[in-house]
PDB file of N, CA and C in Angstrom:
ATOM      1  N   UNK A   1      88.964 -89.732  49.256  1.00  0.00           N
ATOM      2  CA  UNK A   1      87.805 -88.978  48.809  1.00  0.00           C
ATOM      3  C   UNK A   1      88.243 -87.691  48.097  1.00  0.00           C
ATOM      4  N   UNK A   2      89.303 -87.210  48.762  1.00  0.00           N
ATOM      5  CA  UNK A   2      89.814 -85.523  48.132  1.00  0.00           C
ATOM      6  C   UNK A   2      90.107 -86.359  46.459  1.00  0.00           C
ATOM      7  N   UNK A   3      90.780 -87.344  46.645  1.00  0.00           N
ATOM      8  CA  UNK A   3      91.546 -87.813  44.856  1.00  0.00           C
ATOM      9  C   UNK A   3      90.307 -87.717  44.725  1.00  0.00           C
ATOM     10  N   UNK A   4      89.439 -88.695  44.208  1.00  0.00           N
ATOM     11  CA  UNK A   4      87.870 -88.535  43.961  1.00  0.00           C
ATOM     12  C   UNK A   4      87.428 -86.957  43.417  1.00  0.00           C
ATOM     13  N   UNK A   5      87.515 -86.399  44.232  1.00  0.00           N
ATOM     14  CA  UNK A   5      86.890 -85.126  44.193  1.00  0.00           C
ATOM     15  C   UNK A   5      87.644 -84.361  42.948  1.00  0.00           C
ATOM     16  N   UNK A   6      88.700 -84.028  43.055  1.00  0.00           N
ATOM     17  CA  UNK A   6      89.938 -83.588  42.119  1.00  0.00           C
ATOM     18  C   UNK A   6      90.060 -84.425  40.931  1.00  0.00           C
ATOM     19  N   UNK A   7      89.817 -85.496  40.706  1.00  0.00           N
ATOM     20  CA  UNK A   7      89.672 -86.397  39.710  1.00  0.00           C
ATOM     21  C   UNK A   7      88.697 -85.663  38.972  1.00  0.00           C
ATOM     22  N   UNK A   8      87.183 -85.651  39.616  1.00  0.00           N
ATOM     23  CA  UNK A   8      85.815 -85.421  38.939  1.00  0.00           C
ATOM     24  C   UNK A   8      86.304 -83.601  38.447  1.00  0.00           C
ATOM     25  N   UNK A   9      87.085 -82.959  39.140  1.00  0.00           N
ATOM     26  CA  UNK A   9      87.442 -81.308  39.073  1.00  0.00           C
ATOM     27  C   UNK A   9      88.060 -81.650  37.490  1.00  0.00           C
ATOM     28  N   UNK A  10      88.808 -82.497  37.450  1.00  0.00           N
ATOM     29  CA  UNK A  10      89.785 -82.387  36.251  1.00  0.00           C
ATOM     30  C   UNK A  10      88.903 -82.613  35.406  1.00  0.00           C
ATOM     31  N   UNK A  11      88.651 -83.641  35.419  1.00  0.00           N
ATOM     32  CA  UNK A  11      87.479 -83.976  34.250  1.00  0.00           C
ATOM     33  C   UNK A  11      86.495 -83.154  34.041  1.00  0.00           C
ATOM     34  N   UNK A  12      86.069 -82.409  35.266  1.00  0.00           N
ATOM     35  CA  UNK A  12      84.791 -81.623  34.804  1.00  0.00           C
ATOM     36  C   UNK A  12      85.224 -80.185  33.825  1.00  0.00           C
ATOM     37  N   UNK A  13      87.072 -79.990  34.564  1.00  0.00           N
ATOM     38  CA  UNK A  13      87.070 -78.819  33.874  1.00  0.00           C
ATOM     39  C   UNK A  13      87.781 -79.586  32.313  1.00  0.00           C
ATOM     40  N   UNK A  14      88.409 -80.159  31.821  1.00  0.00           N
ATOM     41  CA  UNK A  14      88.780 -80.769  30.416  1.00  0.00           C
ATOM     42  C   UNK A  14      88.040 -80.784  29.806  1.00  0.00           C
ATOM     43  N   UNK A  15      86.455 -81.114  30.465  1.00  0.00           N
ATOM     44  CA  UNK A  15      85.179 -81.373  29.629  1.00  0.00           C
ATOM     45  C   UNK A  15      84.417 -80.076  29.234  1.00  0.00           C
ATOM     46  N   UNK A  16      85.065 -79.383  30.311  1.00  0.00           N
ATOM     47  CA  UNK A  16      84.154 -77.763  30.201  1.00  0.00           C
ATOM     48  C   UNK A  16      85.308 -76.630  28.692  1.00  0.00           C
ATOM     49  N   UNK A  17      86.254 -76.864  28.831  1.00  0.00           N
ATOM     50  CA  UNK A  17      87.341 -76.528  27.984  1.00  0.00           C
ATOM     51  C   UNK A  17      87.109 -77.494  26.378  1.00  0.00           C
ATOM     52  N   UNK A  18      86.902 -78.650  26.458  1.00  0.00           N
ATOM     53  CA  UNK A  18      86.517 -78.790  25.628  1.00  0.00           C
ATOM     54  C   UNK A  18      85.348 -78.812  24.518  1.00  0.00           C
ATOM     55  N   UNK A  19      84.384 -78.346  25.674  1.00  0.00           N
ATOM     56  CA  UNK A  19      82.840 -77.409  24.694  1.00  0.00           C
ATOM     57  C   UNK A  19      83.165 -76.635  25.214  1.00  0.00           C
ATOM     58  N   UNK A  20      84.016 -75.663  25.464  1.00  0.00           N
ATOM     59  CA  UNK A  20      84.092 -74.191  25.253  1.00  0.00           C
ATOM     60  C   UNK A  20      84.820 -74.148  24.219  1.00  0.00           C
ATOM     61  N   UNK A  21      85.769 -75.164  23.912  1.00  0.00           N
ATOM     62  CA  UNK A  21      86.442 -75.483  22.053  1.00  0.00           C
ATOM     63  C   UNK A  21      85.335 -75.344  21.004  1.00  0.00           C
ATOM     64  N   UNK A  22      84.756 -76.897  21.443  1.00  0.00           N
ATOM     65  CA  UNK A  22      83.388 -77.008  20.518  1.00  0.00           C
ATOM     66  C   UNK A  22      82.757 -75.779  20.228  1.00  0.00           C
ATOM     67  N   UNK A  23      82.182 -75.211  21.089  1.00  0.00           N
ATOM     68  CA  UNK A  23      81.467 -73.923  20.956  1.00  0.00           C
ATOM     69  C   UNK A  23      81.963 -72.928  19.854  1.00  0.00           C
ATOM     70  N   UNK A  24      82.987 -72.449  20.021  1.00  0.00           N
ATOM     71  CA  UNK A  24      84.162 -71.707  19.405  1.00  0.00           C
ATOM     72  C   UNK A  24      84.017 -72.151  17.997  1.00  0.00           C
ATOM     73  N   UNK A  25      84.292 -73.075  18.043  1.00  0.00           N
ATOM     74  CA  UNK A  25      84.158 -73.715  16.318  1.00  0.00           C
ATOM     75  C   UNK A  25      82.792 -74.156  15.376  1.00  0.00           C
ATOM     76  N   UNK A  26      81.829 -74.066  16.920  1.00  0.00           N
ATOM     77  CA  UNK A  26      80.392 -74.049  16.046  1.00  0.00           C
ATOM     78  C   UNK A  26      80.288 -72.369  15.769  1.00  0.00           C
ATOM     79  N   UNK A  27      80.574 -71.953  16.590  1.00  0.00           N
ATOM     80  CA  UNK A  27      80.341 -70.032  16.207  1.00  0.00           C
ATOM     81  C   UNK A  27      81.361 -69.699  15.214  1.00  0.00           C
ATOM     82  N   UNK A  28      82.199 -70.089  14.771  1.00  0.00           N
ATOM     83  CA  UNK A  28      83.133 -70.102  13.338  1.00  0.00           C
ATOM     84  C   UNK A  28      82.854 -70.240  12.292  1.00  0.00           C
ATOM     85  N   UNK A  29      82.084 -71.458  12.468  1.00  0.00           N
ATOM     86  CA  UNK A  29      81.501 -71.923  11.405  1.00  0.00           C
ATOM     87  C   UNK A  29      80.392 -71.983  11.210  1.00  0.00           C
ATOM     88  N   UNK A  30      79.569 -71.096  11.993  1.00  0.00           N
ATOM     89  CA  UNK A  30      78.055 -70.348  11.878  1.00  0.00           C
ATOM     90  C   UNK A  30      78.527 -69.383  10.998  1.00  0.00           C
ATOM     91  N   UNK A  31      79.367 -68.293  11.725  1.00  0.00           N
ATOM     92  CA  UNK A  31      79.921 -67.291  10.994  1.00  0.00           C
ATOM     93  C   UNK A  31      80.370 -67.129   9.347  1.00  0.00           C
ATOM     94  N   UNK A  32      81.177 -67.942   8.935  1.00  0.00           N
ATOM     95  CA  UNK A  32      81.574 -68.476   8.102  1.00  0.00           C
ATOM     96  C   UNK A  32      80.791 -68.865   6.979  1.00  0.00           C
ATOM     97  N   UNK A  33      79.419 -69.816   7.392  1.00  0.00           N
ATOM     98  CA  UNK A  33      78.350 -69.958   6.705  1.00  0.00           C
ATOM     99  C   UNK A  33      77.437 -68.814   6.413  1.00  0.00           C
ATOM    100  N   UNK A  34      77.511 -67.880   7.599  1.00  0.00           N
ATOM    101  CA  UNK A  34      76.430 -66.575   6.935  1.00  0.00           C
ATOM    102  C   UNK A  34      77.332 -66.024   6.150  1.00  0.00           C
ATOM    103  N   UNK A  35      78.529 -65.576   6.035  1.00  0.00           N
ATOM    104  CA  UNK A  35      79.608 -65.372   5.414  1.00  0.00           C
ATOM    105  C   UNK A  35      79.323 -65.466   3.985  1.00  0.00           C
ATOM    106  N   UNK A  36      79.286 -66.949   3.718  1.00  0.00           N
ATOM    107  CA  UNK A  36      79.400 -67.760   2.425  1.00  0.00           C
ATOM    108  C   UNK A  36      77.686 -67.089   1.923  1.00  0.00           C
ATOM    109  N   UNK A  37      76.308 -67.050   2.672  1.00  0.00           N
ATOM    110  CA  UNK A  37      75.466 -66.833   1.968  1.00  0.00           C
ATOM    111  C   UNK A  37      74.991 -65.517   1.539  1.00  0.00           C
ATOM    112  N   UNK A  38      75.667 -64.720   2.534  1.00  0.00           N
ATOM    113  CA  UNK A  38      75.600 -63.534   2.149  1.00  0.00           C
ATOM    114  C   UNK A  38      76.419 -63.691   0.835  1.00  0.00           C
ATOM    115  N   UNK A  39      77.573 -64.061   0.355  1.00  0.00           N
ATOM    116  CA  UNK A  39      78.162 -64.045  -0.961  1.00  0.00           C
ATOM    117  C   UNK A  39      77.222 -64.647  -1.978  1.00  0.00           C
ATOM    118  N   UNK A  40      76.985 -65.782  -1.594  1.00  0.00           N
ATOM    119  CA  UNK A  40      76.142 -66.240  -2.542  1.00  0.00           C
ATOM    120  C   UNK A  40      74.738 -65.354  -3.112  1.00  0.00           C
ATOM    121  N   UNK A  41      74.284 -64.702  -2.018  1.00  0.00           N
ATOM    122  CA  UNK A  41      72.936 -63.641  -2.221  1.00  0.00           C
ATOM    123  C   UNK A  41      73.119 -61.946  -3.170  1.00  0.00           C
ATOM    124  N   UNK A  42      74.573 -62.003  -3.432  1.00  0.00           N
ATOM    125  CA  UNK A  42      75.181 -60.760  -3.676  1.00  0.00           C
ATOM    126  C   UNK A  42      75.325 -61.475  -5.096  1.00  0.00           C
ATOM    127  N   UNK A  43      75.683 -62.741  -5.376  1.00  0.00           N
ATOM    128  CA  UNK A  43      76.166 -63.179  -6.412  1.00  0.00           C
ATOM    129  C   UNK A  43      75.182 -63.240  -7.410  1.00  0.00           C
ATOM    130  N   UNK A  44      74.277 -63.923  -6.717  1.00  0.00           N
ATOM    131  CA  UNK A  44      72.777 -64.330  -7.040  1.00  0.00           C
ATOM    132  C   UNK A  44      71.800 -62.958  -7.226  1.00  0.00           C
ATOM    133  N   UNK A  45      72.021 -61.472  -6.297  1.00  0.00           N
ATOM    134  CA  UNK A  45      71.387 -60.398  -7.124  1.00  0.00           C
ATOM    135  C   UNK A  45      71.999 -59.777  -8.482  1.00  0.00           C
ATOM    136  N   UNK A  46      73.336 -59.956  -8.106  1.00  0.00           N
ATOM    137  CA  UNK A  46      74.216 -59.642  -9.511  1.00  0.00           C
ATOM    138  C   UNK A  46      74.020 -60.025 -10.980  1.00  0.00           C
ATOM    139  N   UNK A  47      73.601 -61.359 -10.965  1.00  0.00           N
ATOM    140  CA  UNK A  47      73.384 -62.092 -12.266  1.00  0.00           C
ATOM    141  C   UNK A  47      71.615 -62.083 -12.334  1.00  0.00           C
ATOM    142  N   UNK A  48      70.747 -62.118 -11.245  1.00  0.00           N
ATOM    143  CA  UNK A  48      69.689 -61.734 -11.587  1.00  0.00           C
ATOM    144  C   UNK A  48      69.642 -60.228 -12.543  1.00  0.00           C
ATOM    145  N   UNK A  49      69.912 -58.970 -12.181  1.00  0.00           N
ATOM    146  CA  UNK A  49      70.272 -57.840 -12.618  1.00  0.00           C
ATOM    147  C   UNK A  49      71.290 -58.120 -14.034  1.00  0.00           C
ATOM    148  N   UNK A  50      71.731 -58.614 -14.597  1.00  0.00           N
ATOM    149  CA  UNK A  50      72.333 -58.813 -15.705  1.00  0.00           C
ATOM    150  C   UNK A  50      71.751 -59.476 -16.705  1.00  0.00           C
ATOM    151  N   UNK A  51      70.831 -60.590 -15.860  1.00  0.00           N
ATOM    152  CA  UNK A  51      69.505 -61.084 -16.677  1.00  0.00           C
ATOM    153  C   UNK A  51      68.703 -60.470 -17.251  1.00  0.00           C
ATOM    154  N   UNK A  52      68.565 -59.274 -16.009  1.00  0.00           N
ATOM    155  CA  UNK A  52      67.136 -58.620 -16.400  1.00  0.00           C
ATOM    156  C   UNK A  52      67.478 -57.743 -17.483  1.00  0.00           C
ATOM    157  N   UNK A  53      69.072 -57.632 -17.786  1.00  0.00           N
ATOM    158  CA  UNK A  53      69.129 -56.407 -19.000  1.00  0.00           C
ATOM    159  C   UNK A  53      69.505 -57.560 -20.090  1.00  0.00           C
ATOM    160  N   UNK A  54      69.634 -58.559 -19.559  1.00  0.00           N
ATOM    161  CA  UNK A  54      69.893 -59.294 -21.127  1.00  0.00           C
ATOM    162  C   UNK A  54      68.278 -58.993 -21.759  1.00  0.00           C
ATOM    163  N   UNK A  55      67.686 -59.854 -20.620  1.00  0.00           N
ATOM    164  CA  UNK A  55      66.073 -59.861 -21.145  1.00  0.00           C
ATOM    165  C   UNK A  55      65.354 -58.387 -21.968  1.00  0.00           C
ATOM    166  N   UNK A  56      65.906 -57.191 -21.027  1.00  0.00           N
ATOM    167  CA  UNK A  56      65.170 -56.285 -21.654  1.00  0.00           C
ATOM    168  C   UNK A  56      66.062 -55.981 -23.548  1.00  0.00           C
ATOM    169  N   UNK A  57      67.408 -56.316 -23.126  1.00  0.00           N
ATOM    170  CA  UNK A  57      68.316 -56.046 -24.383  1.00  0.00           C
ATOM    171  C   UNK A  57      67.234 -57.175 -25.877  1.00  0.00           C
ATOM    172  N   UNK A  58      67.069 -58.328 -25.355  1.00  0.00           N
ATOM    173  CA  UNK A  58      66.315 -59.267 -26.293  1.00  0.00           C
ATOM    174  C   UNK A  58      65.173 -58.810 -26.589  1.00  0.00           C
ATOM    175  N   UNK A  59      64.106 -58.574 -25.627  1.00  0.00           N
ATOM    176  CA  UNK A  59      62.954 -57.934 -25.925  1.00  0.00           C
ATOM    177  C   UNK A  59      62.917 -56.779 -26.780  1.00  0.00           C
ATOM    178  N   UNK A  60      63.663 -56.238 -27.142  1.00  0.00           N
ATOM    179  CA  UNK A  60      64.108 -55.121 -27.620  1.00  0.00           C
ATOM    180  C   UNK A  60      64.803 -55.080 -28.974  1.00  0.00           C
ATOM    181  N   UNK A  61      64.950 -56.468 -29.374  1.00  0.00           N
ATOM    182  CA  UNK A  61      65.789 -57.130 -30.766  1.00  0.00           C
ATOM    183  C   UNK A  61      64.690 -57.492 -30.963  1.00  0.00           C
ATOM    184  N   UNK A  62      64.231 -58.233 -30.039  1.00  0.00           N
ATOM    185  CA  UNK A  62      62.604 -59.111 -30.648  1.00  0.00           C
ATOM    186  C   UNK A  62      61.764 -58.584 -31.654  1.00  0.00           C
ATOM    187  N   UNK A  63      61.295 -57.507 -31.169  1.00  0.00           N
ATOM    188  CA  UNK A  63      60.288 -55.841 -31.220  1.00  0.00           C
ATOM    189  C   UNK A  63      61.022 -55.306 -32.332  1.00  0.00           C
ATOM    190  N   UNK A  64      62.184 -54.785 -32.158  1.00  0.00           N
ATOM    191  CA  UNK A  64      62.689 -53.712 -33.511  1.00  0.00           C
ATOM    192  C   UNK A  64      63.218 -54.210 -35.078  1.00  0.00           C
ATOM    193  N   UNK A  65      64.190 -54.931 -34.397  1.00  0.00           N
ATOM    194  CA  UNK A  65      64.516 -55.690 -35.372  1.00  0.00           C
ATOM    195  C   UNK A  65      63.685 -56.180 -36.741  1.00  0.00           C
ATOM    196  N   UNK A  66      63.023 -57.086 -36.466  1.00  0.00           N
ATOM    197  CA  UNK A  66      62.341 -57.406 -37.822  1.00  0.00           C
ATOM    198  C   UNK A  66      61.587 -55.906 -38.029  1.00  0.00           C
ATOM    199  N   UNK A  67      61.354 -55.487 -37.480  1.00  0.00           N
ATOM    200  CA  UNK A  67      59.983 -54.398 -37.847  1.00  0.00           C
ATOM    201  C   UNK A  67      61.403 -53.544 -38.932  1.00  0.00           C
ATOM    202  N   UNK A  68      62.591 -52.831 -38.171  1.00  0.00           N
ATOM    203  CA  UNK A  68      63.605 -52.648 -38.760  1.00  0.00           C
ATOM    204  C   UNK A  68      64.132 -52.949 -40.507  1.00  0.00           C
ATOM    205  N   UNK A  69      63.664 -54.418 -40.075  1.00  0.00           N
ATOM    206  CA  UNK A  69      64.453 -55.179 -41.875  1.00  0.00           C
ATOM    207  C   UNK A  69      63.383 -55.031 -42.299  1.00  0.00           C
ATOM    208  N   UNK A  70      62.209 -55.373 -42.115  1.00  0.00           N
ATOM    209  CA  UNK A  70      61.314 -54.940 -43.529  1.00  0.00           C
ATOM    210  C   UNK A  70      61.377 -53.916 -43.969  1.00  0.00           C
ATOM    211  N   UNK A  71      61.161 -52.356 -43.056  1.00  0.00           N
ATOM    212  CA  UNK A  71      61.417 -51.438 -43.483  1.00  0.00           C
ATOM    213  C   UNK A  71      62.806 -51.402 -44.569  1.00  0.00           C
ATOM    214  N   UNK A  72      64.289 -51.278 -44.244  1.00  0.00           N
ATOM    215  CA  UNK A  72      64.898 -51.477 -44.907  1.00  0.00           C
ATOM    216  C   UNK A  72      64.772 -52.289 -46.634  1.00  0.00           C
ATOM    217  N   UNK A  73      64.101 -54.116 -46.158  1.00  0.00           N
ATOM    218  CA  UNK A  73      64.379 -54.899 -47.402  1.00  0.00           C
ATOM    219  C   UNK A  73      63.046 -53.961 -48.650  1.00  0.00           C
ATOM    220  N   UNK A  74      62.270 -53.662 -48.017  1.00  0.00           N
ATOM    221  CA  UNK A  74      61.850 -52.617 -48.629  1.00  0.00           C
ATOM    222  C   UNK A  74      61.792 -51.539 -49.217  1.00  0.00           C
ATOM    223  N   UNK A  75      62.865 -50.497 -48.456  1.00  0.00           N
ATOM    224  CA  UNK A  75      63.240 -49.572 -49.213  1.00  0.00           C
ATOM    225  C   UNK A  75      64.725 -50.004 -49.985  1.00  0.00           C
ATOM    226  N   UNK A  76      65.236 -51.271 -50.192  1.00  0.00           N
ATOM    227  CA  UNK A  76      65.946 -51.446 -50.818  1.00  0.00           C
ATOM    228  C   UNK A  76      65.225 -51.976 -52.435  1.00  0.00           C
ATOM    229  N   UNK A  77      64.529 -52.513 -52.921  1.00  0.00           N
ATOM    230  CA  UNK A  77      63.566 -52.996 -53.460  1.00  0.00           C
ATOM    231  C   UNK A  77      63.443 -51.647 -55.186  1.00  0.00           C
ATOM    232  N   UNK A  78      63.399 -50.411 -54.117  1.00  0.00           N
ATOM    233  CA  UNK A  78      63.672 -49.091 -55.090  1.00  0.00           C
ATOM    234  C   UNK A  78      65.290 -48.658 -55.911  1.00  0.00           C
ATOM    235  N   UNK A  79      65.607 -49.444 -55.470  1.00  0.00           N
ATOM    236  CA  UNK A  79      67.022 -48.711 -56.299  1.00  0.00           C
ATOM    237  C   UNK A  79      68.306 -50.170 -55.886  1.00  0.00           C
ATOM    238  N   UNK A  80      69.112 -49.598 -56.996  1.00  0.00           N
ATOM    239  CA  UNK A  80      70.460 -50.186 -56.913  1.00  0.00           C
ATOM    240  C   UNK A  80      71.599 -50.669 -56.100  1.00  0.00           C
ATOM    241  N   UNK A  81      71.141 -52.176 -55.419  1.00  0.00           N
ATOM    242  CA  UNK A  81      71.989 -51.825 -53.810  1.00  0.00           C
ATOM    243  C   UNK A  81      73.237 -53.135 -54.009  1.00  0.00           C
ATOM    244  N   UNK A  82      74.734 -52.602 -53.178  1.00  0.00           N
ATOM    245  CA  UNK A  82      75.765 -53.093 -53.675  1.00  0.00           C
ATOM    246  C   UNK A  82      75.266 -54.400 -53.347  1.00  0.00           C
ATOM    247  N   UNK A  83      76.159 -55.667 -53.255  1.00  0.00           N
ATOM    248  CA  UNK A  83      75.946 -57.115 -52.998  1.00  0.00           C
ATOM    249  C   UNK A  83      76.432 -56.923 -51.614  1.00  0.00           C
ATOM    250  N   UNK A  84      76.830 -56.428 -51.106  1.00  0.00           N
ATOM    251  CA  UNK A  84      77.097 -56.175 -49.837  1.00  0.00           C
ATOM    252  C   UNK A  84      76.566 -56.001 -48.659  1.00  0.00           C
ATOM    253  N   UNK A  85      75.439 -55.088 -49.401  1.00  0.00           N
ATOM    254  CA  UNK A  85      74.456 -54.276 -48.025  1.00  0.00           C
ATOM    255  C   UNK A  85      73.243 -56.095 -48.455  1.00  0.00           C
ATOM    256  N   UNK A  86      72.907 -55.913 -49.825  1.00  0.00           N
ATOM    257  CA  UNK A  86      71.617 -57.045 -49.929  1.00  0.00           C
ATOM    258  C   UNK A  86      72.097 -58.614 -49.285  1.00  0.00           C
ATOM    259  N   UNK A  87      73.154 -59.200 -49.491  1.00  0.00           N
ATOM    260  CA  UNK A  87      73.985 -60.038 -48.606  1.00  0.00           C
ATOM    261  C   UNK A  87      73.961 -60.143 -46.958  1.00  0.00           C
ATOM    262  N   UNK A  88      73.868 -58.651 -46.792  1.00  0.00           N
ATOM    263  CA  UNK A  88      73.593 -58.276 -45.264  1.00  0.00           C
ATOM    264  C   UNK A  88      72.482 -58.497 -44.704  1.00  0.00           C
ATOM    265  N   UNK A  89      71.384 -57.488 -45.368  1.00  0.00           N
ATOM    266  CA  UNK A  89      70.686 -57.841 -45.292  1.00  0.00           C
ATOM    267  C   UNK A  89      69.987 -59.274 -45.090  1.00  0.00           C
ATOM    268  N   UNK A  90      70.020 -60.643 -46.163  1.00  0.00           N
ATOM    269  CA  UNK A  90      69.633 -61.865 -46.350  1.00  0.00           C
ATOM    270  C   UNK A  90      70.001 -62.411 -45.145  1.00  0.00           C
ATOM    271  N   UNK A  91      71.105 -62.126 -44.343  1.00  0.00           N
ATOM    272  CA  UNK A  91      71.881 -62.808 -43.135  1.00  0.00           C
ATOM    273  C   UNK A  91      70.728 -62.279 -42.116  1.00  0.00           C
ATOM    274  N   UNK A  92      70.780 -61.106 -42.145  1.00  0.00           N
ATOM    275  CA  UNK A  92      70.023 -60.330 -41.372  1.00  0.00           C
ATOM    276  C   UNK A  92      68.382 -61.491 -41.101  1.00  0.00           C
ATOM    277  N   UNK A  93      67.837 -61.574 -42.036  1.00  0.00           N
ATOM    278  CA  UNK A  93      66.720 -62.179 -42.142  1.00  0.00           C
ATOM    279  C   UNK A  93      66.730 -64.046 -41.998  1.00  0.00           C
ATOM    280  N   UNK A  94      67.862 -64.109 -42.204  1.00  0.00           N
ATOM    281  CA  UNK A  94      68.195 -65.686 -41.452  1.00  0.00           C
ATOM    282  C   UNK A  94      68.020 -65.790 -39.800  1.00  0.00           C
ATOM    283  N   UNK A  95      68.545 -64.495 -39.438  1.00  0.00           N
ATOM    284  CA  UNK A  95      68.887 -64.128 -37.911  1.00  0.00           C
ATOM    285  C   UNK A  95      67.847 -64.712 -37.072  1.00  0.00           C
ATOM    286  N   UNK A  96      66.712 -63.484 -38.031  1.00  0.00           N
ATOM    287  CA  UNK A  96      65.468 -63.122 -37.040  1.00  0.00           C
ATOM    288  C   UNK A  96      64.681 -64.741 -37.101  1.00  0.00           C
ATOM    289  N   UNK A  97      64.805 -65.344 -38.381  1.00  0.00           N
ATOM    290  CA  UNK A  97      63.890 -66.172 -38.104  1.00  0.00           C
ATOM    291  C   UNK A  97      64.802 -67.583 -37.508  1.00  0.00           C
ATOM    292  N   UNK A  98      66.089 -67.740 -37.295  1.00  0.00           N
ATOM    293  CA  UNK A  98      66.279 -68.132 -36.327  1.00  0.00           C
ATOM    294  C   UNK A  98      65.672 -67.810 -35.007  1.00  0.00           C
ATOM    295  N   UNK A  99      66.264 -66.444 -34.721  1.00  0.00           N
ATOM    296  CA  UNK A  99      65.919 -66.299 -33.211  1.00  0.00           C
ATOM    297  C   UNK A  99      63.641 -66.174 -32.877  1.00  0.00           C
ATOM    298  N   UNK A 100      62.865 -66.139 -33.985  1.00  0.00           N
ATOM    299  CA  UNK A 100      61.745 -66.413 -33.770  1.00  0.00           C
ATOM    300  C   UNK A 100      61.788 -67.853 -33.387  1.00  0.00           C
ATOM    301  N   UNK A 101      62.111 -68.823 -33.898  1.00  0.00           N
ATOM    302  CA  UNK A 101      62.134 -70.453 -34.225  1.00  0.00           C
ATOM    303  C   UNK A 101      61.980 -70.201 -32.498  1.00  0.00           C
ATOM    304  N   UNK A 102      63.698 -69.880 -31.686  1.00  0.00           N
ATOM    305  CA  UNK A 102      64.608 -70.184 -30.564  1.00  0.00           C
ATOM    306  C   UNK A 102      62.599 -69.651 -29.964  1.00  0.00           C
ATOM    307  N   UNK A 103      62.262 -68.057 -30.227  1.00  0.00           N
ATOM    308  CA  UNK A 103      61.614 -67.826 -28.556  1.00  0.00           C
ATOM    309  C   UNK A 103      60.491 -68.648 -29.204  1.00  0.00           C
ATOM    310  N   UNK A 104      59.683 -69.343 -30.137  1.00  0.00           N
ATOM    311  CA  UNK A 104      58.930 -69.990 -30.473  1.00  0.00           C
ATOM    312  C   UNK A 104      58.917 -71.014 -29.655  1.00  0.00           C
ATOM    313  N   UNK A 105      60.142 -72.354 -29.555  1.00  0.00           N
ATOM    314  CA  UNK A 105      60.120 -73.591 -28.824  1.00  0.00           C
ATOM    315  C   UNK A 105      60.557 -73.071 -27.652  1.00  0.00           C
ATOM    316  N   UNK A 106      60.847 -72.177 -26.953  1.00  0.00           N
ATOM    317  CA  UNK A 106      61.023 -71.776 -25.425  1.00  0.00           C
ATOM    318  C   UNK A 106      59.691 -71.608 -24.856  1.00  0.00           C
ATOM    319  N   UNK A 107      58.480 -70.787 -25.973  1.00  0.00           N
ATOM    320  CA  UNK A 107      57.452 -70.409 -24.946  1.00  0.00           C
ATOM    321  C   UNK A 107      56.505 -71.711 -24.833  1.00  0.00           C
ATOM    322  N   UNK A 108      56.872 -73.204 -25.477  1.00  0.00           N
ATOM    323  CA  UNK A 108      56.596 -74.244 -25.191  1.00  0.00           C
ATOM    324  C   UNK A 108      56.102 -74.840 -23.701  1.00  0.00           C
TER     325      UNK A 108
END
């Protein structure tokens, strides 16, 4: 009966040692995982915030820009301008109505 008894001791404690392992390695890798999302949440405010200045940087090309080149292709219109700046200009005005086209089929 004592073997018996000491038998069930061993086993009970191997079994107790081994979810006190288990345990250990679920709290590791709890850890580990808040770990990882806290990174991910830092990562994820980071590039939100870089968005938001792309966005305001675009909104801000959107708005000036053309208003910008007319003024300019306009006051160029008065006088003698090298092939250089009017060249620039023409690119200039390819730009915008590219990038109208782009936020045109986005607000789709």
């Amino acid at each position: 009966m004592e073997r018996l008894v000491e038998e069930w001791e061993d086993k009970a404690k191997k079994e107790f040692e081994l979810r006190l392992e288990e345990e250990v390695n679920y709290t590791a890798k709890i850890i580990q995982l808040e770990e990882s999302l806290e990174e991910r949440d830092q990562t994820l405010r980071y590039w939100k915030t870089r968005f938001s200045q792309l966005a305001s940087l675009a909104n801000g090309v959107i708005e000036d820009v053309p208003r910008m080149l007319k003024e300019a292709d306009v006051s160029l219109m008065f006088r003698p301008v090298p092939k250089e700046v009017e060249s620039f200009v023409e690119h200039c005005k390819g730009l915008v109505g590219l990038m109208k086209k782009m936020v045109a089929r986005n607000r789709i």
